[in-house]
Protein backbone atom coordinates (compact mmCIF):
# COMPACT_ATOMS: atom_id res chain seq x y z
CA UNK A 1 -15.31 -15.22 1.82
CA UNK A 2 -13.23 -18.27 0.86
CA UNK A 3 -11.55 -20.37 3.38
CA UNK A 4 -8.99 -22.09 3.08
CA UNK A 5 -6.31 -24.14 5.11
CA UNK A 6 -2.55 -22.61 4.84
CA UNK A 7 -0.27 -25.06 3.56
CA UNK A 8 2.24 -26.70 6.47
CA UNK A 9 5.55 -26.88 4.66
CA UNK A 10 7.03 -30.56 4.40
CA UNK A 11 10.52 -29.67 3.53
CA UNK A 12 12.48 -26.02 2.86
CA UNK A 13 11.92 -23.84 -0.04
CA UNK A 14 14.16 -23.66 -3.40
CA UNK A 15 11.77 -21.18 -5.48
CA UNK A 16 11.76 -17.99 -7.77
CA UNK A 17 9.14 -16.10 -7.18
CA UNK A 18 7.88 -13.72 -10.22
CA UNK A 19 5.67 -10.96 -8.50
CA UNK A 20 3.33 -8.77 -10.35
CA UNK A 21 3.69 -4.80 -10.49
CA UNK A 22 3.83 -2.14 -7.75
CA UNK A 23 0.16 -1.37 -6.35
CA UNK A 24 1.34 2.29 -5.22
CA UNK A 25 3.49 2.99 -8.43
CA UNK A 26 0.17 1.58 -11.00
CA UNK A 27 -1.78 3.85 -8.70
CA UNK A 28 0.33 7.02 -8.90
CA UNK A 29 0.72 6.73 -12.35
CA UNK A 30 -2.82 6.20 -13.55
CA UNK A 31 -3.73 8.83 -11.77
CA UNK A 32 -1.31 11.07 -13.39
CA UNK A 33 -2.16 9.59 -16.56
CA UNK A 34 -5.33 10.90 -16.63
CA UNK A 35 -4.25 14.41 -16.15
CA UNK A 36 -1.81 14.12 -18.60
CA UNK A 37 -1.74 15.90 -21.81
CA UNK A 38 -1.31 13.31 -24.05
CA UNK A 39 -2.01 9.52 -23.87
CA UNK A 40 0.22 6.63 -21.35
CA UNK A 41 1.08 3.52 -21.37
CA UNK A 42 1.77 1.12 -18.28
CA UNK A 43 3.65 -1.48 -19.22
CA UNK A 44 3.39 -4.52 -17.19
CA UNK A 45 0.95 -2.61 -14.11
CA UNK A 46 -0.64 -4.41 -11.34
CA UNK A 47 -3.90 -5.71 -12.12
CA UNK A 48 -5.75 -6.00 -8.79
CA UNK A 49 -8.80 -4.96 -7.08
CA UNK A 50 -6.88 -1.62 -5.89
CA UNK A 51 -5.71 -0.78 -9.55
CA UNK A 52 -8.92 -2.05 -10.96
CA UNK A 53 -10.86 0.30 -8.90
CA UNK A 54 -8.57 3.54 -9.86
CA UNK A 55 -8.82 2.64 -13.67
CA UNK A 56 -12.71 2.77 -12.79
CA UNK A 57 -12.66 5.95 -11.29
CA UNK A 58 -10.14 8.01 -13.96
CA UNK A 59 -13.08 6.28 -16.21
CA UNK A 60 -15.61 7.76 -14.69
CA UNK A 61 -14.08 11.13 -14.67
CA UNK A 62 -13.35 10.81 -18.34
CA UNK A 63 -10.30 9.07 -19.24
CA UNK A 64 -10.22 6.35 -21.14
CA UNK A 65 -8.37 3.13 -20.34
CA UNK A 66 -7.79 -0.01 -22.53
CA UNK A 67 -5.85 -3.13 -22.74
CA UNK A 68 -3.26 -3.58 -25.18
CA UNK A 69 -1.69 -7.04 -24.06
CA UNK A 70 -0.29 -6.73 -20.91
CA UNK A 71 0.11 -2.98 -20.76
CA UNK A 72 -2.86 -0.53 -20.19
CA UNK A 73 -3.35 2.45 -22.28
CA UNK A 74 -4.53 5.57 -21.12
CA UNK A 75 -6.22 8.80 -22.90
CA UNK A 76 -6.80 11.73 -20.77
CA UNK A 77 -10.12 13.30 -21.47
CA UNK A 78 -12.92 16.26 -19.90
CA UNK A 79 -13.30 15.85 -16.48
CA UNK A 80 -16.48 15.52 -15.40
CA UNK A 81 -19.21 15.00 -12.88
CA UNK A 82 -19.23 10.84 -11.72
CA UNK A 83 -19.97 8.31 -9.18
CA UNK A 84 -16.69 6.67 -7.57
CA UNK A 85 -16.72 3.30 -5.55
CA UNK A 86 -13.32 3.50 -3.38
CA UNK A 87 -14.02 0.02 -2.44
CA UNK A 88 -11.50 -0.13 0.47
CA UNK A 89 -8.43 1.02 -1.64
CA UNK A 90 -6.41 3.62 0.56
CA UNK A 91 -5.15 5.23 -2.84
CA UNK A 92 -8.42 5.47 -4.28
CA UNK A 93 -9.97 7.67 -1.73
CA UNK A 94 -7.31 9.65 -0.79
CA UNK A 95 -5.81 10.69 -4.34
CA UNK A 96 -8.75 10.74 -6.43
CA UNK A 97 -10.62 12.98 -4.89
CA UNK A 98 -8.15 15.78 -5.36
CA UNK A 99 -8.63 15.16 -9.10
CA UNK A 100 -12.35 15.38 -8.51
CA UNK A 101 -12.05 19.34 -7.69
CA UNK A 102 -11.19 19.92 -11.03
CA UNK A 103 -13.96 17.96 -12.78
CA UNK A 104 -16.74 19.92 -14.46
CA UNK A 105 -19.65 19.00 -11.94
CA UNK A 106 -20.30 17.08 -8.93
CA UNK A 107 -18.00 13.53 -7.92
CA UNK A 108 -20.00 11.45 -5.50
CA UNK A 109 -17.25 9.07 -3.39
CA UNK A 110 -18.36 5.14 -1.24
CA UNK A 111 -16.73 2.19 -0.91
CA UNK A 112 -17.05 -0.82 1.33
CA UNK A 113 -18.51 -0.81 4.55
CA UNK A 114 -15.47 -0.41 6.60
CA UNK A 115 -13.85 2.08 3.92
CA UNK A 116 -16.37 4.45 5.68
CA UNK A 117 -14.34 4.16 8.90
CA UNK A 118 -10.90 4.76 7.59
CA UNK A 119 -9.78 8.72 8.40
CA UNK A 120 -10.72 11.25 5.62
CA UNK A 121 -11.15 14.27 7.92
CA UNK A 122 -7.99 16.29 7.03
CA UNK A 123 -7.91 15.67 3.67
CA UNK A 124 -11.49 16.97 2.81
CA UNK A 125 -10.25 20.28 4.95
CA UNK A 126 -7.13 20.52 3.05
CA UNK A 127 -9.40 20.54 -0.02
CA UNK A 128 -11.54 23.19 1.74
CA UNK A 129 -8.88 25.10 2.06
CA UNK A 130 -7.96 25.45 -1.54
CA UNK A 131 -11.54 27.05 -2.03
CA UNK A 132 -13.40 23.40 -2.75
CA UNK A 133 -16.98 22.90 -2.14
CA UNK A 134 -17.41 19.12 0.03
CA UNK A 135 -20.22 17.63 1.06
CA UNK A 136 -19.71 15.20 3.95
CA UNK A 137 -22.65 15.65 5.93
CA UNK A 138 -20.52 16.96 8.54
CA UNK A 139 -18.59 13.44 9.43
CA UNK A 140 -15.38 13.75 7.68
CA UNK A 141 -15.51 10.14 6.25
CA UNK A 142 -17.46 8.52 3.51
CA UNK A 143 -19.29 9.07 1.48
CA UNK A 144 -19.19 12.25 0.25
CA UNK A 145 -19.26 14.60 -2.65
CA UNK A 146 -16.81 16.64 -4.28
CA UNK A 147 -18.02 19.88 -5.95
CA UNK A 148 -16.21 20.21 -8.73
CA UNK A 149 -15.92 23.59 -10.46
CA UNK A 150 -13.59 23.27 -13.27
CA UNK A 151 -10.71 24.69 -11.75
CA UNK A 152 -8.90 25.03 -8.53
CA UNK A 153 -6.76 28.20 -7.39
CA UNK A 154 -4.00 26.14 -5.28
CA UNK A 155 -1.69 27.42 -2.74
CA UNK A 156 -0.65 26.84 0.70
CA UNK A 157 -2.52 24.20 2.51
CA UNK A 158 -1.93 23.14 6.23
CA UNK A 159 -3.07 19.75 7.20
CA UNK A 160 -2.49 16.98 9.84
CA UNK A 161 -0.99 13.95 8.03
CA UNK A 162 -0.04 12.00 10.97
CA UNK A 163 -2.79 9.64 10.10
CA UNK A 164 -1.59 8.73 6.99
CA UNK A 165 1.05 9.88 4.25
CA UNK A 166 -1.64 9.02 1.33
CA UNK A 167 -3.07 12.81 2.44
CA UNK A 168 -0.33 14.46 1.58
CA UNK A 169 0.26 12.57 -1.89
CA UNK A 170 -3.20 12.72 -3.07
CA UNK A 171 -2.94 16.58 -2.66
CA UNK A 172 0.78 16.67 -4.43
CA UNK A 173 -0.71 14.48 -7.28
CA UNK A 174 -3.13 16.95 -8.41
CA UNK A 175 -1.37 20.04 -7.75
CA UNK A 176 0.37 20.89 -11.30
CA UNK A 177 -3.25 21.06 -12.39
CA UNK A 178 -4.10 23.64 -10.21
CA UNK A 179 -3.89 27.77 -11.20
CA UNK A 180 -0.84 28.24 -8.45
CA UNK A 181 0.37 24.36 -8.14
CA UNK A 182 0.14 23.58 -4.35
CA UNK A 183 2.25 23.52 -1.09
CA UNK A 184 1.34 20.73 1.75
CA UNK A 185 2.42 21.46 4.81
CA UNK A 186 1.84 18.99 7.69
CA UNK A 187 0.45 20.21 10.97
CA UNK A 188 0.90 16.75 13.38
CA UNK A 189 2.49 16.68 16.38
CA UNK A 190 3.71 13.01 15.17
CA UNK A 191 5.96 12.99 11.64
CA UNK A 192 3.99 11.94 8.54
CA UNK A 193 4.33 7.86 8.81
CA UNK A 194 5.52 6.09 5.27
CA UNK A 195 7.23 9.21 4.38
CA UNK A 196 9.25 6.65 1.94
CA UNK A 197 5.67 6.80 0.08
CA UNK A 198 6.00 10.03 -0.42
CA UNK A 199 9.33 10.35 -1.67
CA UNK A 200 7.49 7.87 -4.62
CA UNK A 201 4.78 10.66 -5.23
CA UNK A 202 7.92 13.14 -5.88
CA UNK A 203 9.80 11.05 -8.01
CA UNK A 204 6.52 10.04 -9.90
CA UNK A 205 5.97 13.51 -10.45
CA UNK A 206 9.22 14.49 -11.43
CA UNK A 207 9.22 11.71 -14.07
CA UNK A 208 6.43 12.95 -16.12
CA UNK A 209 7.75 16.53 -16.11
CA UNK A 210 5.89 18.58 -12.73
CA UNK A 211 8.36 20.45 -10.65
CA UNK A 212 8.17 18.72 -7.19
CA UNK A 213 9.80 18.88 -4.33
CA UNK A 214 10.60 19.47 -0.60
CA UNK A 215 9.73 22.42 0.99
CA UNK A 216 11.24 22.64 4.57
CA UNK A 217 11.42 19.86 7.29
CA UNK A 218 7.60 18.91 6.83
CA UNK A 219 6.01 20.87 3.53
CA UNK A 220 6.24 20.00 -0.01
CA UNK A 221 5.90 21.82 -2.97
CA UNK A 222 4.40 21.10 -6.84
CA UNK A 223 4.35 23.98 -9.51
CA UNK A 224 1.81 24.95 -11.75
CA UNK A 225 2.78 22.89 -14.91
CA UNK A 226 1.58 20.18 -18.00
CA UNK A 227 1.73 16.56 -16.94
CA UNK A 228 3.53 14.49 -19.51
CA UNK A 229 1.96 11.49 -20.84
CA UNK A 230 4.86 8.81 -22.10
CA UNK A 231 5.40 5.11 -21.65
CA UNK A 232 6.48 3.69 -17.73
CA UNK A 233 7.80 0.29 -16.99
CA UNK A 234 6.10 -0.76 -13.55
CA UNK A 235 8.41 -2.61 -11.31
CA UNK A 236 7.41 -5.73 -9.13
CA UNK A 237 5.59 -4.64 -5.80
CA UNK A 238 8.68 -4.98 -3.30
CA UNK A 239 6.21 -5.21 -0.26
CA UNK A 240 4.00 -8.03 -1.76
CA UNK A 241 7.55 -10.13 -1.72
CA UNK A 242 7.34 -10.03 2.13
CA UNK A 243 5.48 -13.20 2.73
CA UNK A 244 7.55 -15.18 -0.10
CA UNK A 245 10.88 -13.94 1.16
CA UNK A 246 9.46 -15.03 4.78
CA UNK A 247 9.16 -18.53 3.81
CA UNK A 248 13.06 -18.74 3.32
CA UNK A 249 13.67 -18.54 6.82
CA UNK A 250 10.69 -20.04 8.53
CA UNK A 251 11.74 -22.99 6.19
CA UNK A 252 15.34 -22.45 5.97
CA UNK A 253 15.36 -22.52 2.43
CA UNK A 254 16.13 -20.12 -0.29
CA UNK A 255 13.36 -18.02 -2.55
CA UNK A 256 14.73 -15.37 -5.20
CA UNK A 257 12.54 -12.54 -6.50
CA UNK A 258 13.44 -11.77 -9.85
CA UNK A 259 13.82 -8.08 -11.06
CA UNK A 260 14.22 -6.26 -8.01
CA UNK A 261 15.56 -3.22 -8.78
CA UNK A 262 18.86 -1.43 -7.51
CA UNK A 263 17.30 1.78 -7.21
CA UNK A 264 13.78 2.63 -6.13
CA UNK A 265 11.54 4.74 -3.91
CA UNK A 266 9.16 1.32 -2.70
CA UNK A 267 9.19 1.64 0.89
CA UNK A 268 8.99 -2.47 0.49
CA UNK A 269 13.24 -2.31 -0.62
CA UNK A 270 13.22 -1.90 3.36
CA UNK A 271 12.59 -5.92 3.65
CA UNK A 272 16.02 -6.15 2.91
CA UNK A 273 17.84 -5.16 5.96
CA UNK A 274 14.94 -6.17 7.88
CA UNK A 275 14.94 -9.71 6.76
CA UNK A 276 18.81 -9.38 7.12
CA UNK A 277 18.36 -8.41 11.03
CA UNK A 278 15.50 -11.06 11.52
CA UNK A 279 18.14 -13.57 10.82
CA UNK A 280 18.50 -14.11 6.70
CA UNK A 281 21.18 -13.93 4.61
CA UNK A 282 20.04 -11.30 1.71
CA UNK A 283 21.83 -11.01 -1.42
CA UNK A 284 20.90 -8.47 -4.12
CA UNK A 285 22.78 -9.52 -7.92
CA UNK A 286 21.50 -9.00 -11.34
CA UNK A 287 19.34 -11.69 -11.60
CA UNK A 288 17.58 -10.10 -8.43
CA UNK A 289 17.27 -10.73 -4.85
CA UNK A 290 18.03 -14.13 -3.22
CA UNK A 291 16.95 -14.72 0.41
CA UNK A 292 18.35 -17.74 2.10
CA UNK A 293 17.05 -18.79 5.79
CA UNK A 294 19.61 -19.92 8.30
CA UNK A 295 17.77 -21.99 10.54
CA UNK A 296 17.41 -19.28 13.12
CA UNK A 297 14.54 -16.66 13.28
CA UNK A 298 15.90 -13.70 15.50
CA UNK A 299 13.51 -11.42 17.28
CA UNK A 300 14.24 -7.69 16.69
CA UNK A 301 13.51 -4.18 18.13
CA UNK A 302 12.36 -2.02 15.30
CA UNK A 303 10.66 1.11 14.00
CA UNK A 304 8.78 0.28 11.24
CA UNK A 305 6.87 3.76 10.84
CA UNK A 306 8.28 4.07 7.58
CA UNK A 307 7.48 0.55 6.44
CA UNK A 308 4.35 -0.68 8.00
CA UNK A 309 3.04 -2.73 4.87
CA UNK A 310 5.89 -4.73 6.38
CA UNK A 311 4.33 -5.53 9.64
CA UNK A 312 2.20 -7.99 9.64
CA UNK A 313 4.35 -10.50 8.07
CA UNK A 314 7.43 -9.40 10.13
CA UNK A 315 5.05 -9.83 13.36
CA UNK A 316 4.32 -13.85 11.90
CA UNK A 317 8.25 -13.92 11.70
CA UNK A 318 8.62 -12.75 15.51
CA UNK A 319 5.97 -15.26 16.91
CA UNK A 320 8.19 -18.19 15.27
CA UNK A 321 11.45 -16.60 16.61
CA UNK A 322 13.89 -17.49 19.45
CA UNK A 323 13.60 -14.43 21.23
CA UNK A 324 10.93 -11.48 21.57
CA UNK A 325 10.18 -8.88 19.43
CA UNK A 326 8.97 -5.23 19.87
CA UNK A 327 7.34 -3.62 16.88
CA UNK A 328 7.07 -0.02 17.30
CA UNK A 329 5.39 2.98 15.06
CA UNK A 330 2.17 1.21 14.09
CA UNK A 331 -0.16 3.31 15.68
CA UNK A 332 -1.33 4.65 12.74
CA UNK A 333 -2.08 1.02 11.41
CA UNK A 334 -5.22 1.63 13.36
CA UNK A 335 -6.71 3.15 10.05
CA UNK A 336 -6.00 0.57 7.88
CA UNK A 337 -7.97 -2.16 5.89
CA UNK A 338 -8.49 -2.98 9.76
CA UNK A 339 -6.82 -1.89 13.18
CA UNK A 340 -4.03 -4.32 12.26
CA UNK A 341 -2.23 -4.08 15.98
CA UNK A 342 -5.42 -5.14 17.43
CA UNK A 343 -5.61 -7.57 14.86
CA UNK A 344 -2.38 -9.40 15.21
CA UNK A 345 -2.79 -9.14 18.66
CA UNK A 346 -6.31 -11.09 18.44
CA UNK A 347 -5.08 -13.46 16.16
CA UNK A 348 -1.55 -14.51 17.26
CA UNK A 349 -3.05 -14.71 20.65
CA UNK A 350 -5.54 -17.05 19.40
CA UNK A 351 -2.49 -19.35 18.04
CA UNK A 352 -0.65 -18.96 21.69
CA UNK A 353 1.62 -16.40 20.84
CA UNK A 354 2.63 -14.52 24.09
CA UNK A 355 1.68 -10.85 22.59
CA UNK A 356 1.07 -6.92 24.48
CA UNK A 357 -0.45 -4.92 22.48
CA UNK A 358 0.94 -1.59 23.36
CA UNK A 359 -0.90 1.84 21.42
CA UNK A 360 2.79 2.39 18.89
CA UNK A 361 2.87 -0.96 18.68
CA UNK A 362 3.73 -4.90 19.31
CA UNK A 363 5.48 -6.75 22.26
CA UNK A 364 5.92 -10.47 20.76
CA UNK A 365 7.32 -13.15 22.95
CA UNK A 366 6.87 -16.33 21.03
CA UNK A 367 5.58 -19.32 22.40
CA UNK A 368 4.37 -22.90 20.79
CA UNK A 369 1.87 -22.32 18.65
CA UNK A 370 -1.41 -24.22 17.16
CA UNK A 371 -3.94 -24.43 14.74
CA UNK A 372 -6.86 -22.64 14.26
CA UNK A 373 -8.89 -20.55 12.56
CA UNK A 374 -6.43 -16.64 11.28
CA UNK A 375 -9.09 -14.20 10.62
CA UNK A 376 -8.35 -12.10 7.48
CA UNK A 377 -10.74 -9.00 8.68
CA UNK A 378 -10.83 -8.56 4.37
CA UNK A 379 -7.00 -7.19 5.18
CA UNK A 380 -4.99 -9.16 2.34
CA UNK A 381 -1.60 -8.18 4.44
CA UNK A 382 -3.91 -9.99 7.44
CA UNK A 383 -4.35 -12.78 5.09
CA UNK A 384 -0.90 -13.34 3.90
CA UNK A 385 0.94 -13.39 7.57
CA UNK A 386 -1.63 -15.84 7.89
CA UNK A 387 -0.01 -18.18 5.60
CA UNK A 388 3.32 -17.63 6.68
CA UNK A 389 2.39 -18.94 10.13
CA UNK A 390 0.71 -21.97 8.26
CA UNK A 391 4.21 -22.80 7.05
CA UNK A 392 5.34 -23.51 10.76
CA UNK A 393 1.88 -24.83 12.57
CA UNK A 394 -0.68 -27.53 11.38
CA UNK A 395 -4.18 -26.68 11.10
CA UNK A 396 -3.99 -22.87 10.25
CA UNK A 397 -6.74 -21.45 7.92
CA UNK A 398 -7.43 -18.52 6.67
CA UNK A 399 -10.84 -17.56 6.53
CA UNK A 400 -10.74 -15.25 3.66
CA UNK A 401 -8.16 -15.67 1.51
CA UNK A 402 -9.55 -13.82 -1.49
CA UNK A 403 -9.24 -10.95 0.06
CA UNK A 404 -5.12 -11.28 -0.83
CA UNK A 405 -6.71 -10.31 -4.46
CA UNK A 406 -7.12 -6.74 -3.08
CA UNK A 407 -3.07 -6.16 -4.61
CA UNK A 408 -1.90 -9.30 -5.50
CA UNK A 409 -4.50 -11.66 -7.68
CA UNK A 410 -3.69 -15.39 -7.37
CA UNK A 411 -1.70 -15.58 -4.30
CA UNK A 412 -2.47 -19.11 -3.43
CA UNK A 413 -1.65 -20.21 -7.10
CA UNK A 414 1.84 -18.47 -6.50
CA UNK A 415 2.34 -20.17 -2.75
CA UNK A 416 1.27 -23.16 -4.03
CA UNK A 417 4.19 -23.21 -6.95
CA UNK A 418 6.76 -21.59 -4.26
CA UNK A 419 6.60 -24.80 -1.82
CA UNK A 420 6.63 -26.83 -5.04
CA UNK A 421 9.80 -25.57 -5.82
C-alpha cells in the first residue's frame, strides 16, 4: 500500500482533464473479441489492472493479444483448458467464466483475497442450468472450476440478479456462442441494479453483429450467431470523471473533460444531471463537457441504483454541502471491492461527518470536518472520494492510493496537473 496525503486545494480549479478509456466498454469488448471470428482492434482501450487482467485471461483461453501503439490487437483462437486470476475485477469473474464453458477442458478461477467474498452464487447456477459442469466446493464463491466441454446447448436460464447486473451480462456476452443463443431472465424480488450496464452489453453486442435484445420487463435475449471482429474506438470512462468534475464545485472552479460523447450507454453520462442538482452548472459542447462550481454544494435526495460507481464521490460532495443528503439504492454496494455504505459510513464518520447508515443507503448531514487518516479498503472509488475530501480539509491521506490503478493508472499524476491548472 502507498500512502499518501490528498492535496488541500489553495485556490479554484481552471483544468482539462484528458481521461483514459471506458473500463466496462475495454472489458466488453475484449471479451467479445476473443470469440470473434476474425481478429479486433481497440483503439485507444483502458489500460488498467481490470483490463490487464481480462487480456490475461482471453490469453489464457487462447486468444492472442498484442500492442500495436496505443491500440491492442486481438486474434481469437481454440479455447482451451487455463488458470484465471480475477484479481478483484467484477468483470473478470463474472463474464469470463461464461466463456470458460465453451473451452476445450477445465478453467480454474481466484483472485484476491476479498474477490473470494464478492457474490458468485447465481451466476455459477445460471451456468448449471445451461447443462455446465462447476466445481465450487459447494460455496458459490471463489475459486472454482469451470468444466468446459467444447460446447454449450443455451436456452432459458432463470437467475437472481439483484446482486449485481454483471450476472446477467456475463451470461448475454457468451450467448451467440452457444448451440440455441441464450435468454436471462431475472428472478429478484429487487430490479437488476445498473441496468444502464446492461443496456452497454446490448449495444456492444449489437455492434459486432449478435442479435440482442429485450425480452419482457426483466429477460433478455441473444441469438445463436458469428461475433464480428472489426476495429472500436473506446470512449473516455465517464464514471472515472466523477472525482475531477467534483473538484469544480468543492473549489468553485471550472474542469472540462474533453471528448465526452453525445450519445452513449456509460451509466457514468448520469454525473451530468447529478452534478447539475448537487449545485454545478454543466455544459455539454463539442469540445466536451465543462463543469463550473458555483460556490454552493447542495445536498440532494437521490436514487442512485442505476449509477452507484457514482456514489462514493457524490457522498464526499454531500459531507461538504449546506444541507443533508440521503443516498438511496446502494444496498447492493455491499458486494463490491468492499461494503462501500459501511465504508463511507466508517470513514466520513472518522472525519466528523454526521452520517446513518441505513441498509439502501446513506443519511449525510454534514458537519466540520478534519484530518485524518481515509482508508482505501483496496476500493479505488474509496480512494478517489478520498481525495476529493482532501480538496476541502487539511491533513487527509489516503492510505492506499495505488489501489486508484485498479481502472484508472496514474491518478495522482492527473490530480496533481488538474490543481496546477
Amino acid at each position: 500500500m502507498s500512502s499518501w496525503p490528498a492535496p488541500r486545494a489553495t485556490r479554484a480549479v481552471h483544468a482539462s482533464v484528458t481521461l483514459p478509456g471506458s473500463k466496462s466498454l475495454t472489458n466488453r469488448l475484449l471479451l467479445l473479441a476473443a470469440l470473434a471470428d476474425g481478429p479486433t482492434r481497440l483503439v485507444a482501450p483502458l489500460r488498467a489492472r481490470d483490463t490487464l487482467l481480462m487480456a490475461d485471461a482471453i490469453r489464457a483461453l487462447g486468444a492472442t493479444v498484442v500492442d500495436d501503439g496505443a491500440d491492442l490487437l486481438v486474434t481469437p483462437g481454440v479455447l482451451h483448458s487455463g488458470s484465471i486470476d480475477v484479481g478483484l475485477s467484477g468483470t473478470v469473474m463474472r463474464f469470463v467464466p461464461p466463456v470458460a464453458a465453451l473451452a476445450d477442458g477445465a478453467v480454474s478461477f481466484d483472485g484476491d483475497e476479498y474477490a473470494r467474498e464478492r457474490p458468485m452464487t447465481h451466476l455459477l447456477d445460471g451456468l448449471r442450468q445451461l447443462g455446465v459442469q462447476v466445481d465450487d466446493a459447494g460455496t458459490g464463491r471463489l475459486p472454482f472450476t469451470v468444466l468446459g466441454a467444447g460446447a454449450v446447448t443455451g436456452g432459458r436460464v432463470q437467475i437472481d440478479a439483484s446482486a449485481t447486473s454483471q450476472f446477467v451480462s456475463g451470461l448475454l456476452l457468451a450467448g451467440a456462442r452457444y448451440d440455441k443463443g441464450v435468454e436471462v431472465v431475472h428472478t429478484g424480488d429487487r430490479a437488476v441494479p445498473s441496468r444502464p450496464h446492461v443496456d452497454m452489453t446490448l449495444d456492444v453486442l449489437r455492434r459486432v453483429g449478435v442479435e440482442a435484445a429485450p425480452a419482457g420487463p426483466a429477460g433478455w435475449s441473444v441469438a445463436p450467431g458469428p461475433i464480428r471482429g472489426g476495429t472500436h474506438e473506446i470512449e473516455p470512462d465517464l464514471s472515472n470523471a466523477a472525482p475531477f468534475a467534483a473538484a469544480a464545485l468543492v473549489t468553485a472552479g471550472e474542469v472540462r473533460i474533453p471528448h465526452w460523447p453525445h450519445e452513449t450507454t456509460q451509466a457514468g453520462d448520469a454525473l451530468r444531471e447529478l452534478l447539475v442538482a448537487i449545485g454545478a452548472d454543466v455544459r455539454l459542447d463539442a469540445d466536451g463537457l465543462r463543469v463550473r462550481g458555483t460556490g454552493t454544494i447542495t445536498g440532494i435526495d437521490a436514487d442512485l441504483r442505476d449509477v452507484t460507481e457514482l456514489a462514493t464521490v457524490l457522498a464526499a460532495l454531500a459531507a461538504l454541502a449546506d444541507s443533508p443528503s440521503h443516498l438511496t439504492g446502494l444496498g447492493h454496494m455491499r458486494g463490491h471491492e468492499t461494503d462501500r455504505l459501511a465504508a463511507m459510513y466508517a470513514e466520513l464518520t472518522a472525519l466528523g461527518c454526521d452520517v446513518t447508515e441505513h441498509a439502501d443507503g446513506l443519511a449525510i448531514r454534514p458537519a466540520p470536518l478534519h484530518g485524518g487518516t481515509w482508508h482505501a479498503y483496496a476500493d479505488h472509488r474509496m480512494a478517489t472520494a478520498g481525495a476529493v475530501l482532501g480538496l476541502a480539509v487539511d491533513g487527509v491521506e489516503i492510505d492506499d492510493i495505488a489501489t486508484t490503478g485498479k481502472t484508472l493508472p496514474d491518478f495522482t499524476g492527473l490530480w496533481s496537473a488538474m490543481l496546477a491548472g
